[in-house]
Protein backbone atom coordinates (compact mmCIF):
# COMPACT_ATOMS: atom_id res chain seq x y z
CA UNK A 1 190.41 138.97 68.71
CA UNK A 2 190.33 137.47 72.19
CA UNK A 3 186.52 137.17 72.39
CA UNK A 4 186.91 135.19 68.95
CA UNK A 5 189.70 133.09 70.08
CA UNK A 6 187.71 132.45 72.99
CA UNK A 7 184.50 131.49 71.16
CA UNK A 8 186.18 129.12 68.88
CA UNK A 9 188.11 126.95 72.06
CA UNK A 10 184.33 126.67 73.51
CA UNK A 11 183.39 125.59 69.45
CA UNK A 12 186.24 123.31 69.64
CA UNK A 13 185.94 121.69 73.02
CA UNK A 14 182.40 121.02 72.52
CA UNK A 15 182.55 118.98 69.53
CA UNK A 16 185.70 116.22 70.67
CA UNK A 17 186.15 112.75 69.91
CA UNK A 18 184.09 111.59 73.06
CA UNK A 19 181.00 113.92 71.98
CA UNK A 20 181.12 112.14 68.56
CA UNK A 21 181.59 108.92 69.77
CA UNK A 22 178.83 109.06 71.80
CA UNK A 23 176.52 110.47 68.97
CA UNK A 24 177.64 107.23 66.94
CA UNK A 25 177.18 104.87 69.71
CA UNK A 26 173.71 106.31 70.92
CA UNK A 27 172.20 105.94 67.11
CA UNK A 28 174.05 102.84 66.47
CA UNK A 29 172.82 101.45 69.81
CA UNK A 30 168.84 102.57 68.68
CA UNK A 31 169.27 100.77 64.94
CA UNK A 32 170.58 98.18 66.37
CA UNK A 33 167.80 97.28 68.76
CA UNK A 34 165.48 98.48 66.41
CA UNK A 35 166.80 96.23 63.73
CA UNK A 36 166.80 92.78 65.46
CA UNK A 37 163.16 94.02 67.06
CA UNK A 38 161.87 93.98 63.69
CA UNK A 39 164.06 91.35 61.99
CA UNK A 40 163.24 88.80 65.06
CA UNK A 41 159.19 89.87 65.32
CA UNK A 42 159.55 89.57 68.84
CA UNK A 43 160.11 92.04 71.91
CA UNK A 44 161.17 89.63 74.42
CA UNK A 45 163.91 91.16 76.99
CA UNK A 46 163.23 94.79 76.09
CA UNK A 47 161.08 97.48 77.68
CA UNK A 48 157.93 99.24 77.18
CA UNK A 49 158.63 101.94 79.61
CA UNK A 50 162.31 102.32 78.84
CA UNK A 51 160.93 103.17 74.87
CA UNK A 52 158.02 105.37 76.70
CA UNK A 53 160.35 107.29 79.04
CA UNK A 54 163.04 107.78 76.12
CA UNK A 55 160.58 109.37 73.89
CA UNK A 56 159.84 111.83 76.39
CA UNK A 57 163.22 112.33 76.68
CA UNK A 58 163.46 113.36 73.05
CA UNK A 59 160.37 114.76 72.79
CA UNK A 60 160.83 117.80 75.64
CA UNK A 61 164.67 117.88 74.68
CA UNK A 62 164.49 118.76 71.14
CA UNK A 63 161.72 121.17 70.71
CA UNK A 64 164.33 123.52 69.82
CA UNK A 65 164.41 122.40 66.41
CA UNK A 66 161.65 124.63 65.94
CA UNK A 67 162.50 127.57 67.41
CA UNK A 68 166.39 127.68 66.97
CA UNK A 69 168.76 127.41 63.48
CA UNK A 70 170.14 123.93 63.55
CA UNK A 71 172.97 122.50 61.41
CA UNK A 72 172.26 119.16 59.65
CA UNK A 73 174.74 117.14 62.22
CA UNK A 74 172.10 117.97 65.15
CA UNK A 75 168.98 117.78 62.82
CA UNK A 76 169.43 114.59 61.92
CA UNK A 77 170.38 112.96 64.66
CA UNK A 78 167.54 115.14 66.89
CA UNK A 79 164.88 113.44 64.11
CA UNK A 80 165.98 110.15 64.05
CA UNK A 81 166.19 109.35 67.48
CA UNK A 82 162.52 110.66 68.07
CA UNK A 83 161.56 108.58 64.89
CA UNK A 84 163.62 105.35 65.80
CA UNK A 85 162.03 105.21 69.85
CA UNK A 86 158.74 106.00 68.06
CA UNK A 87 159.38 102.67 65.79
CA UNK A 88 160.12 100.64 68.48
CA UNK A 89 156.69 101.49 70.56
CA UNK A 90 154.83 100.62 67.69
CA UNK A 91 156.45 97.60 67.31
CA UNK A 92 155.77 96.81 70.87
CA UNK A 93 152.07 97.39 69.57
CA UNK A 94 152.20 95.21 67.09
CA UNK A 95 153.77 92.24 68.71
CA UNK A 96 152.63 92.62 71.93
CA UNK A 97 152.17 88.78 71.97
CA UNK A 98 155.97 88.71 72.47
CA UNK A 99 155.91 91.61 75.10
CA UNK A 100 156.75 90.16 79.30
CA UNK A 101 154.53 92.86 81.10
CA UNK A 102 154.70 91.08 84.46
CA UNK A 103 158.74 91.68 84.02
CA UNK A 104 158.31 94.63 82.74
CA UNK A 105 156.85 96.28 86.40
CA UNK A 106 158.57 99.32 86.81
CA UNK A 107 156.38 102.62 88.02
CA UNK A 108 156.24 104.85 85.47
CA UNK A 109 154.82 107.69 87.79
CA UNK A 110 157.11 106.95 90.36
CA UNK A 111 160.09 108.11 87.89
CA UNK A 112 158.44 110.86 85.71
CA UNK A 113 157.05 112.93 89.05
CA UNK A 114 160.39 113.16 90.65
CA UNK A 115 161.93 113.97 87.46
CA UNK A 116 159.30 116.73 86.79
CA UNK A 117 159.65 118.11 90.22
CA UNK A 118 163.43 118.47 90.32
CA UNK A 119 162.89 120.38 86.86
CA UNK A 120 160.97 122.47 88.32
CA UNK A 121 163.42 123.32 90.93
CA UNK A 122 166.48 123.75 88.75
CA UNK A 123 165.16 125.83 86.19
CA UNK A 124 161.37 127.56 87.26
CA UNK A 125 161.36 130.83 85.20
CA UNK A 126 163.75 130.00 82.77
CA UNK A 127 161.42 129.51 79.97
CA UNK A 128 159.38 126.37 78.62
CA UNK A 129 162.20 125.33 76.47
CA UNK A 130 164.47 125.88 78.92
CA UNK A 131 162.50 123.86 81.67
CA UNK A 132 161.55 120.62 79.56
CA UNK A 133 165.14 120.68 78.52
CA UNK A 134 165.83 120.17 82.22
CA UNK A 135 163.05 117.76 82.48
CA UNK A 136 164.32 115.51 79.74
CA UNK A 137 167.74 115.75 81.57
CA UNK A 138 166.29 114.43 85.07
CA UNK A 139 164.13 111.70 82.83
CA UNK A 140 166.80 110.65 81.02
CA UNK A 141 168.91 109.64 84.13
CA UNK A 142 166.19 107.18 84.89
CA UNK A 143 164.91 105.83 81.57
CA UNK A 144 167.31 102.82 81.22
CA UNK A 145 165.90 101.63 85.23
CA UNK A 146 162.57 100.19 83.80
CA UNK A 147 164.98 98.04 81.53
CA UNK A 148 167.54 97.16 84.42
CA UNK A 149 164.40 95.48 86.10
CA UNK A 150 163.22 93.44 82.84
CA UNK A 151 166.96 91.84 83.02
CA UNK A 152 167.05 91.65 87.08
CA UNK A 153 164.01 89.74 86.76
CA UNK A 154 164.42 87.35 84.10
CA UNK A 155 166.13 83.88 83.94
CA UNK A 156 167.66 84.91 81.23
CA UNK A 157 167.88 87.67 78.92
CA UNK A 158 168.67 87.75 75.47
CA UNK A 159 171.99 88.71 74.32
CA UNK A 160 170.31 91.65 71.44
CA UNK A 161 169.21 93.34 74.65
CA UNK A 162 172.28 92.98 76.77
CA UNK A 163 174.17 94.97 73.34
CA UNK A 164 171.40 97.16 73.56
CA UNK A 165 171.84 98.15 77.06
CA UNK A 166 175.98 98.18 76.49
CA UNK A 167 175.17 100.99 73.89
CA UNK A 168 172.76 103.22 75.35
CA UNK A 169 175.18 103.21 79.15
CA UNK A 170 178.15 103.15 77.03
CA UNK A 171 176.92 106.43 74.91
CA UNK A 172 175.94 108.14 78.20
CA UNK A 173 179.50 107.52 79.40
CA UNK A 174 181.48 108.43 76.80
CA UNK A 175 179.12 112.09 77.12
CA UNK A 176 180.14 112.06 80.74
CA UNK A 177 183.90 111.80 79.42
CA UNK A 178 182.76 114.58 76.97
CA UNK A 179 182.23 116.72 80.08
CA UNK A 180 185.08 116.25 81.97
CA UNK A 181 187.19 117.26 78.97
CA UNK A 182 185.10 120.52 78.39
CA UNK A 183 185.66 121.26 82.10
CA UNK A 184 189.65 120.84 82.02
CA UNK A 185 189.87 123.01 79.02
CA UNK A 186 187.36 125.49 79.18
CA UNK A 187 187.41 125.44 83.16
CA UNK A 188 185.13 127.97 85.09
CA UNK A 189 183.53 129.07 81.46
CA UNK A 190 181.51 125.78 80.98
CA UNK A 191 179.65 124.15 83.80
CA UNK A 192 176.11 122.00 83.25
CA UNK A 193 175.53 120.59 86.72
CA UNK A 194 172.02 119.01 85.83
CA UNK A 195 173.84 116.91 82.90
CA UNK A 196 176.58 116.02 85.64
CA UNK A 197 174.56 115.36 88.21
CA UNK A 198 172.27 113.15 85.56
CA UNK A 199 175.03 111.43 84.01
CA UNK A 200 176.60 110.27 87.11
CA UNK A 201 173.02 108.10 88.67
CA UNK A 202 173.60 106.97 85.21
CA UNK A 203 177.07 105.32 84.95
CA UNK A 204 176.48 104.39 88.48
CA UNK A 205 173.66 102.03 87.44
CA UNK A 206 175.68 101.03 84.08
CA UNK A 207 178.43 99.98 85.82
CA UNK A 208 176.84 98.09 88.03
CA UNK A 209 175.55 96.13 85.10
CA UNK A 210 178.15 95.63 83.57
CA UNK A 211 180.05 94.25 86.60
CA UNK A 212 177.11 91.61 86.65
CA UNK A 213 177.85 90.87 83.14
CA UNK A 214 181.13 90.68 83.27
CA UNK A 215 181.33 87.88 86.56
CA UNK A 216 177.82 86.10 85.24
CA UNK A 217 178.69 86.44 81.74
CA UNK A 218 174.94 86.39 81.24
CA UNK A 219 172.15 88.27 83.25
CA UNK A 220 170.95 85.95 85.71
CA UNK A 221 167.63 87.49 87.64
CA UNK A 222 167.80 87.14 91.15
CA UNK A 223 170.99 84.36 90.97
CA UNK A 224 173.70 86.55 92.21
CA UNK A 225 172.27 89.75 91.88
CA UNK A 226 174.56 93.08 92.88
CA UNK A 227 173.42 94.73 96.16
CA UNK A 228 172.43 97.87 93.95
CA UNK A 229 169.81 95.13 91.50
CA UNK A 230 168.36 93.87 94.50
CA UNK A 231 167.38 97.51 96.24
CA UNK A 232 166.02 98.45 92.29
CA UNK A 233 163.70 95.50 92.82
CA UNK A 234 163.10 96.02 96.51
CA UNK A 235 161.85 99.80 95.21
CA UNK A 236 160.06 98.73 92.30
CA UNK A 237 157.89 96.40 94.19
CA UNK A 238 157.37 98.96 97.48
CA UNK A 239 156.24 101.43 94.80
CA UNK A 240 153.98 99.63 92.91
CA UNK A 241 151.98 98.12 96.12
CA UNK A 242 152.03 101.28 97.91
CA UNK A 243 150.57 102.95 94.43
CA UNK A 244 148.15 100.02 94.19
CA UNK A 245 146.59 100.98 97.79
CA UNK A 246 146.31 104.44 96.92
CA UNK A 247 144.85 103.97 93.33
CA UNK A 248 142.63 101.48 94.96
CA UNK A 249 140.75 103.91 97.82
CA UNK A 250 140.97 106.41 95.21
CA UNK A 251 139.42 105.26 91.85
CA UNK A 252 138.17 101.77 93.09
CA UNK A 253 141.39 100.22 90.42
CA UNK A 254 144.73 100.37 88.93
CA UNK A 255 145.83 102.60 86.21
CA UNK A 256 145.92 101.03 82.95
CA UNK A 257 149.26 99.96 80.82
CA UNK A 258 150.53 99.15 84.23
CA UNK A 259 151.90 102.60 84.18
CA UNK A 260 152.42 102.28 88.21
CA UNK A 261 153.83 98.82 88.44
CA UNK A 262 152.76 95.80 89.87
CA UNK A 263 151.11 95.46 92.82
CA UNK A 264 149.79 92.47 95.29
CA UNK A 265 147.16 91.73 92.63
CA UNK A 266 149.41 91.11 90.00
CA UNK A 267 151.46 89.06 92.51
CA UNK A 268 148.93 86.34 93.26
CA UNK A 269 147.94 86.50 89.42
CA UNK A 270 151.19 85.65 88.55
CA UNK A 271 151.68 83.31 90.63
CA UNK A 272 148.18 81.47 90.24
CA UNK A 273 149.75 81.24 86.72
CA UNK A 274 152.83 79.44 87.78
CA UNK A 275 150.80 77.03 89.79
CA UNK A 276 148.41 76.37 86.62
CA UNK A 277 151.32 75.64 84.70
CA UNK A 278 153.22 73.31 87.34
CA UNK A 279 149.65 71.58 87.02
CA UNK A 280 150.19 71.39 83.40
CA UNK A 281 153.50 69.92 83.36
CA UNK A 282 152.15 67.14 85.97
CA UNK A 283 149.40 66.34 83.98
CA UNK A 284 150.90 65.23 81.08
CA UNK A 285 153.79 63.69 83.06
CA UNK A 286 150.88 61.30 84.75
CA UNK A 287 149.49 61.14 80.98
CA UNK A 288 152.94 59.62 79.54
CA UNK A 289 153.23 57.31 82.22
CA UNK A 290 150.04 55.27 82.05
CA UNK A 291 150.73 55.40 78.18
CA UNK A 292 153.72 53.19 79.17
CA UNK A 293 152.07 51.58 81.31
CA UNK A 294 149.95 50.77 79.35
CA UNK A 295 151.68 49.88 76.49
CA UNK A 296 153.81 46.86 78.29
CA UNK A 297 157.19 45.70 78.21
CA UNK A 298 158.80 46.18 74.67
């Protein structure tokens, strides 16, 4: 009788009110984003590499689907996240006209290595399951970054992405308030310090952007950026130059997709394309004057 009352408080304390939250808010958070993708036909302000790293997520997590019994609560939700992030990279294929890849500069390689090495570390021998479970933990604590840097770097972002971003932190914090309520009332019995460690990089870097929200009231790139934005950036560019030197001694060029980041190259190409456009917009500013010029006093 003790072992059962025992296994039904671990039943119970697993599945509480910030668990199922969290669920809602995570799936609401992916229709959402998938819905005004779609409805808008446009990308603009969201992430490739966000969607790429997510899927991976999802991918390694739940390959016990088929291997283990699950209940239709877990099924469902395990499916349609996989099929929702797999929507929104093909609709990044099919409107990739919309797509900012130049904002979009994170290093894909400089996240998923890491990740796949402290995997490794926490959970050699365990199994396969076992250790891409751990993987997709480690990933998952650094697939919102790549969409952190779209926002740090644009102007301005638009507010579909900014709800986006408030669902997918928010979801991830109301799992880390899932935790800390399994710990006070299962104590020493329940302990997941790969999760912890994993959820708290993550509401680190959501806070921070929502403290930016909050005082900007709208994402501003580089105008008043937190301390914490401007080493992301400072990181994101030192690993995608110092990738771009080794890719370049190594294979004579860059990987393709951009899957390392920008690098001086991309630099100068962007801004050669700033400077063709300042042209532009000087041009036809020289253009309207002699018109009116020409044209005489009314």
């Amino acid at each position: 009788l003790v072992q059962v009352a025992s296994g039904w408080m671990v039943v119970l304390a697993g599945w509480n009110i910030f668990r199922l939250a969290g669920d809602i808010l995570h799936f609401g958070g992916m229709a959402m984003g998938l819905f005004i993708v779609w409805g808008s036909k446009s990308v603009d302000g969201f992430s490739w590499k966000t969607q790429v790293l997510y899927q991976l997520v999802y991918i390694t997590r739940y390959l016990d689907i088929f291997f283990v019994p699950q209940g239709l609560y877990l099924l469902f939700f395990k499916v349609s996240f996989n099929a929702m992030t797999a929507a929104m990279l093909y609709a990044f294929a099919k409107m990739r006209d919309t797509y900012n890849a130049s904002n979009d500069s994170c290093n894909l390689v400089a996240l998923m290595l890491p990740s796949a090495v402290l995997a490794f570390l926490c959970s050699a021998g365990s199994g396969p399951v076992e250790e891409l479970w751990a993987y997709s933990e480690f990933l998952e604590m650094v697939a919102l970054i790549p969409q952190y840097v779209v926002c740090f770097r644009a102007s301005r972002v638009r507010p579909a992405t900014v709800l986006y971003i408030l669902a997918m932190g928010g979801y991830r914090t109301l799992y880390a308030l899932n935790w800390i309520y399994k710990r006070y009332e299962l104590h020493a019995k329940y302990h997941d310090y790969i999760s912890w460690c994993g959820g708290f990089v993550e509401c680190v870097l959501f806070f921070d952007f929502v403290l930016r929200i909050s005082s900007n009231h709208e994402v501003i790139g580089s105008t008043g950026g937190s301390p914490l934005g401007r080493i992301l950036l400072y990181l994101d560019n030192t690993a995608g130059r110092f990738s771009e030197r080794i890719e370049l001694k190594a294979i004579g060029r860059r990987l393709p997709f951009g899957l390392t980041g920008n690098g001086l190259e991309d630099d100068e190409r962007a801004k050669r394309q700033w400077d063709m456009s300042d042209q532009l917009v000087e041009e036809e500013g020289c253009q309207l004057l002699t018109l009116t010029a020409e044209d005489g006093p009314l």
